[in-house]
PDB file of N, CA and C in Angstrom:
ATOM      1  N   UNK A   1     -18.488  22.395  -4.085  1.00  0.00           N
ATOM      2  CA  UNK A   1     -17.325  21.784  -3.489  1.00  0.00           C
ATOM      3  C   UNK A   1     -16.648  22.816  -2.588  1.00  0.00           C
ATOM      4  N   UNK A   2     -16.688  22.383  -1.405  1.00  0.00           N
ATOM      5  CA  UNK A   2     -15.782  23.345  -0.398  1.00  0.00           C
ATOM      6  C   UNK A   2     -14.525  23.537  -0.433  1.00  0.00           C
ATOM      7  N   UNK A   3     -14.148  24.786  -0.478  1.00  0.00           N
ATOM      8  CA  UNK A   3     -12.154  24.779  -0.148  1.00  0.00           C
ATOM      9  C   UNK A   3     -12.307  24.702   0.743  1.00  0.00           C
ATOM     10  N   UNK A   4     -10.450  23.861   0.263  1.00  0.00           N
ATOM     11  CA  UNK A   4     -10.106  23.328   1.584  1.00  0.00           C
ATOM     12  C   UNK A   4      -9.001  24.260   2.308  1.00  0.00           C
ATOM     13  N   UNK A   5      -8.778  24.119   3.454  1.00  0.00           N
ATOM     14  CA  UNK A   5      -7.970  25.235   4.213  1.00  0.00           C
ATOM     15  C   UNK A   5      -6.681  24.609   3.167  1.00  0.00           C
ATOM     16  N   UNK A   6      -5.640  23.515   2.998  1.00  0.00           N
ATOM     17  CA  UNK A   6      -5.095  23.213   2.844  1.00  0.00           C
ATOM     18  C   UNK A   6      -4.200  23.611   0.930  1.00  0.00           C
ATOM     19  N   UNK A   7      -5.567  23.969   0.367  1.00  0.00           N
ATOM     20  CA  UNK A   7      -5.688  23.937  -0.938  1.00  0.00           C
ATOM     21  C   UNK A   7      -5.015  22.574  -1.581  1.00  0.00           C
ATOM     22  N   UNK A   8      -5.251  21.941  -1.161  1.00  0.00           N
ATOM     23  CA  UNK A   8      -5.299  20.354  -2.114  1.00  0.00           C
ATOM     24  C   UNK A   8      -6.670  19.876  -2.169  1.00  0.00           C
ATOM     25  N   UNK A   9      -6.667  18.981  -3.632  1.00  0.00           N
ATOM     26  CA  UNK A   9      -8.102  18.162  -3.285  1.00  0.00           C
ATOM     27  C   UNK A   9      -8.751  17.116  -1.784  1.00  0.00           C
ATOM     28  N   UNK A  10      -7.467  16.370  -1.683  1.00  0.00           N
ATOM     29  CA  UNK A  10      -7.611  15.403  -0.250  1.00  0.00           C
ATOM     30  C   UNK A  10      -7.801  16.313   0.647  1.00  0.00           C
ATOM     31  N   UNK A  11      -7.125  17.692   1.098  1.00  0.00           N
ATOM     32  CA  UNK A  11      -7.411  18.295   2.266  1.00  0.00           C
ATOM     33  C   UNK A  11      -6.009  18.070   3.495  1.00  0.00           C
ATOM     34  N   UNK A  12      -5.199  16.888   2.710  1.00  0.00           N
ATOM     35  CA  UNK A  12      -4.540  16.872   3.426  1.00  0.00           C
ATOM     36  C   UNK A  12      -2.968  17.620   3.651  1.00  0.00           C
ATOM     37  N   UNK A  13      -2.622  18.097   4.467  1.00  0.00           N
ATOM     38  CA  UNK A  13      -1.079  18.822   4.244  1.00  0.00           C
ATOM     39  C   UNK A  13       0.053  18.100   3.840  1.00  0.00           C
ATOM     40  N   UNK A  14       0.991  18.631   3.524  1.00  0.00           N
ATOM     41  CA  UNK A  14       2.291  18.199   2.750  1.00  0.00           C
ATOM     42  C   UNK A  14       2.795  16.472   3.457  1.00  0.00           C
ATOM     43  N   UNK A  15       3.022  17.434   4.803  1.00  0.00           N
ATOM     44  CA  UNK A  15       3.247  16.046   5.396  1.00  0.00           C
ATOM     45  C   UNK A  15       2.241  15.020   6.092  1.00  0.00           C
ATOM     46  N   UNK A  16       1.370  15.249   5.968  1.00  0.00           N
ATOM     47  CA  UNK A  16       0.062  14.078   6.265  1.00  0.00           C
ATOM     48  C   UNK A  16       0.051  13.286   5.089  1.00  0.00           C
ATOM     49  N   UNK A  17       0.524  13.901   4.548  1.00  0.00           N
ATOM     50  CA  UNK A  17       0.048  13.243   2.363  1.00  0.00           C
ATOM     51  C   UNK A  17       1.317  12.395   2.708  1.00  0.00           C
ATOM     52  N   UNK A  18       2.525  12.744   3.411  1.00  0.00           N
ATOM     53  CA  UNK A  18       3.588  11.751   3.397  1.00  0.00           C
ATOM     54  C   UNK A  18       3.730  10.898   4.203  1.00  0.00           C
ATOM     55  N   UNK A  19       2.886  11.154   4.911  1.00  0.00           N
ATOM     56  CA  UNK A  19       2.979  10.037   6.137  1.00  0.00           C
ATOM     57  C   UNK A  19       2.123   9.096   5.650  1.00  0.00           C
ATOM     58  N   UNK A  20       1.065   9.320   4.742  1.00  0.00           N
ATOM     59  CA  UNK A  20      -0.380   8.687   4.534  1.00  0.00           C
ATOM     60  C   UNK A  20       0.710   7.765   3.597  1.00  0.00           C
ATOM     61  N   UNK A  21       1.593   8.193   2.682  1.00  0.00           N
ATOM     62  CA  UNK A  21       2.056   7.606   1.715  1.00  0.00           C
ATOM     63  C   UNK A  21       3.266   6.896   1.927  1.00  0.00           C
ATOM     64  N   UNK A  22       3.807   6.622   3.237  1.00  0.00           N
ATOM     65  CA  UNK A  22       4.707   5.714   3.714  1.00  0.00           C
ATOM     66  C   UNK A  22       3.915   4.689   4.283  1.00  0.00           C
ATOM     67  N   UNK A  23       2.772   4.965   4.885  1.00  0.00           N
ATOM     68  CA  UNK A  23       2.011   3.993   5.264  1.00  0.00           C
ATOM     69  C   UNK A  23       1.506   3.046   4.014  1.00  0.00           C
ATOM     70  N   UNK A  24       1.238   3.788   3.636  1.00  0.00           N
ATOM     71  CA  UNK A  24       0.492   2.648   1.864  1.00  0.00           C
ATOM     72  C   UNK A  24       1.420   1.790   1.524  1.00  0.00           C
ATOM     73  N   UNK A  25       2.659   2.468   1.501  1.00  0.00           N
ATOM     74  CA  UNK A  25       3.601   1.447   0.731  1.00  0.00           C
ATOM     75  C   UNK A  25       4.452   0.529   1.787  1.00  0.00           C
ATOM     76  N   UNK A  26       4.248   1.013   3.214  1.00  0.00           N
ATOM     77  CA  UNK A  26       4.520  -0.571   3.824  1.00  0.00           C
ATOM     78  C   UNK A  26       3.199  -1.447   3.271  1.00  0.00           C
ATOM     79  N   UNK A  27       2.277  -0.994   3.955  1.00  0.00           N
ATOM     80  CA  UNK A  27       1.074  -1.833   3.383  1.00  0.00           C
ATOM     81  C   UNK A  27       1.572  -2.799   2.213  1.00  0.00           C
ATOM     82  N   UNK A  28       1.445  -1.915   1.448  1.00  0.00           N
ATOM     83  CA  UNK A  28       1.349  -2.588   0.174  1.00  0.00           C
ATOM     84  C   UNK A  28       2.318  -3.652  -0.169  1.00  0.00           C
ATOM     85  N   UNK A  29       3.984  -3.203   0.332  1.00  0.00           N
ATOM     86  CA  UNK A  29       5.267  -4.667   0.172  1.00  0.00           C
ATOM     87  C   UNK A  29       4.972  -5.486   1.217  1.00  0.00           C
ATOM     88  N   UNK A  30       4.189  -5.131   2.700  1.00  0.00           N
ATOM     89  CA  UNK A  30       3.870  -6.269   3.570  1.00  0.00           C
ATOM     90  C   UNK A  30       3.169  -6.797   2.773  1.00  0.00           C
ATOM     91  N   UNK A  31       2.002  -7.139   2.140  1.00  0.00           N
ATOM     92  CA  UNK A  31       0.801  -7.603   1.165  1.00  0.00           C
ATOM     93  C   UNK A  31       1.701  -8.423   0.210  1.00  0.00           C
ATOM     94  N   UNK A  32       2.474  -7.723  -0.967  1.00  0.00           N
ATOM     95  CA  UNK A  32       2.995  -8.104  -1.947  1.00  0.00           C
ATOM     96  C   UNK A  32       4.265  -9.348  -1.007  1.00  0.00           C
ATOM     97  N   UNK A  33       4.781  -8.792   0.029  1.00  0.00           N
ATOM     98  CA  UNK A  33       5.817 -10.165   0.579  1.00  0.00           C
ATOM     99  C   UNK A  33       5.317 -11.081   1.044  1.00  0.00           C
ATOM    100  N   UNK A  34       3.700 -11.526   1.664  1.00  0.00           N
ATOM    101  CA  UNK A  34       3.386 -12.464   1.668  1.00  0.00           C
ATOM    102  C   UNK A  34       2.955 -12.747   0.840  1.00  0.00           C
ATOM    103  N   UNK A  35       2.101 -12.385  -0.715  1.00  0.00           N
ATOM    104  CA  UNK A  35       1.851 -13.152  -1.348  1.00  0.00           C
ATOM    105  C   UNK A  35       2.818 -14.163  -2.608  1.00  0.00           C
ATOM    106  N   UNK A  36       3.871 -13.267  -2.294  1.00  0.00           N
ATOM    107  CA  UNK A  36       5.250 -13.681  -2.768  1.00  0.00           C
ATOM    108  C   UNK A  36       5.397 -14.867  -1.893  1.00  0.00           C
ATOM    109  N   UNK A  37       5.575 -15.428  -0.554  1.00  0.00           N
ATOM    110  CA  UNK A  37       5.336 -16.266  -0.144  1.00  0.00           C
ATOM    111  C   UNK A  37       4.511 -17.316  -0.063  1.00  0.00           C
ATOM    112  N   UNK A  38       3.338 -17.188  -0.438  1.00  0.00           N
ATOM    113  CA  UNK A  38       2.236 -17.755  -0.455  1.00  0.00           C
ATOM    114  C   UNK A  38       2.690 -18.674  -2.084  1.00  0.00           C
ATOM    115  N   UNK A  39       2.769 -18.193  -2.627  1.00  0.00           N
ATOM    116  CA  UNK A  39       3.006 -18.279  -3.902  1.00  0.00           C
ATOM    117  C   UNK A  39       4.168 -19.244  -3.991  1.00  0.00           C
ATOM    118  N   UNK A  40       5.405 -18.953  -3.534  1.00  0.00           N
ATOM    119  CA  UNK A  40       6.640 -20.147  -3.369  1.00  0.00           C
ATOM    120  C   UNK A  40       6.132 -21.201  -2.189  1.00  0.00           C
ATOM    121  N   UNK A  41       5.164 -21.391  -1.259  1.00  0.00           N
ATOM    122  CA  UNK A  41       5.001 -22.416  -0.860  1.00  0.00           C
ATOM    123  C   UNK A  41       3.669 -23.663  -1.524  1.00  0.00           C
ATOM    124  N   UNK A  42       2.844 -22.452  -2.586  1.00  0.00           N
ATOM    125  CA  UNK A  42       1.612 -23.594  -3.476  1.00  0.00           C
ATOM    126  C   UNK A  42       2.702 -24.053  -4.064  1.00  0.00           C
ATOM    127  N   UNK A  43       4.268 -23.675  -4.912  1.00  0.00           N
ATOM    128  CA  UNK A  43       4.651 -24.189  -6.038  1.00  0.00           C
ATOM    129  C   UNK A  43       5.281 -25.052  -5.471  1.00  0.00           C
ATOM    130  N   UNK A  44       5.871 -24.724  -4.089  1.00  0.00           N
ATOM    131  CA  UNK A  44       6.379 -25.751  -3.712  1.00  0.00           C
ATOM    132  C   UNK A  44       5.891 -27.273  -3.477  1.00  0.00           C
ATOM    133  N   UNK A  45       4.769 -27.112  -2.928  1.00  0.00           N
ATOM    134  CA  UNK A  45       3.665 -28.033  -2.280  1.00  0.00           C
ATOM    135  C   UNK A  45       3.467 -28.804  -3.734  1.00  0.00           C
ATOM    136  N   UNK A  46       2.705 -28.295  -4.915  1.00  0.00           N
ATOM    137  CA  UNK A  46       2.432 -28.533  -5.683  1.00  0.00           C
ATOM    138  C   UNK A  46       2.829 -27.692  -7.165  1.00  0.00           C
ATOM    139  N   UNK A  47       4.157 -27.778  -7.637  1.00  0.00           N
ATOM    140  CA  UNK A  47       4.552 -27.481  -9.051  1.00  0.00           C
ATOM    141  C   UNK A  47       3.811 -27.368 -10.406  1.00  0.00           C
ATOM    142  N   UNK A  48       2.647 -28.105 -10.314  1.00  0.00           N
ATOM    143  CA  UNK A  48       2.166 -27.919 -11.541  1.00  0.00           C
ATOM    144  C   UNK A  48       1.320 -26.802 -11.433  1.00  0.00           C
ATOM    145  N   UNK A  49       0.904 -26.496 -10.402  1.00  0.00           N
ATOM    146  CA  UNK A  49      -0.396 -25.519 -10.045  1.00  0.00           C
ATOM    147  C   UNK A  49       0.417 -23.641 -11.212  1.00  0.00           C
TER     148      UNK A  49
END
């Protein structure tokens, strides 16, 4: 296993790791807010589902 200039496992620096990790978590509440949506319009459509 090569070192990394950085000495982390990813390789990546302090703030790449934070940028990488603001990105994920829009990702992730854009994802989670539509399926939150998705979700209030099946129950809507159809309640028993």
């Amino acid at each position: 296993m090569p070192d990394t200039p950085s000495g982390t496992p990813s390789g990546l620096t302090h703030s790449e790791a934070q940028e990488f990790h603001r990105l994920f978590i829009q990702g992730f509440l854009g994802f989670t807010a539509i399926a939150v949506v998705a979700h209030i319009l099946v129950w809507m459509w159809r309640p028993w589902f």
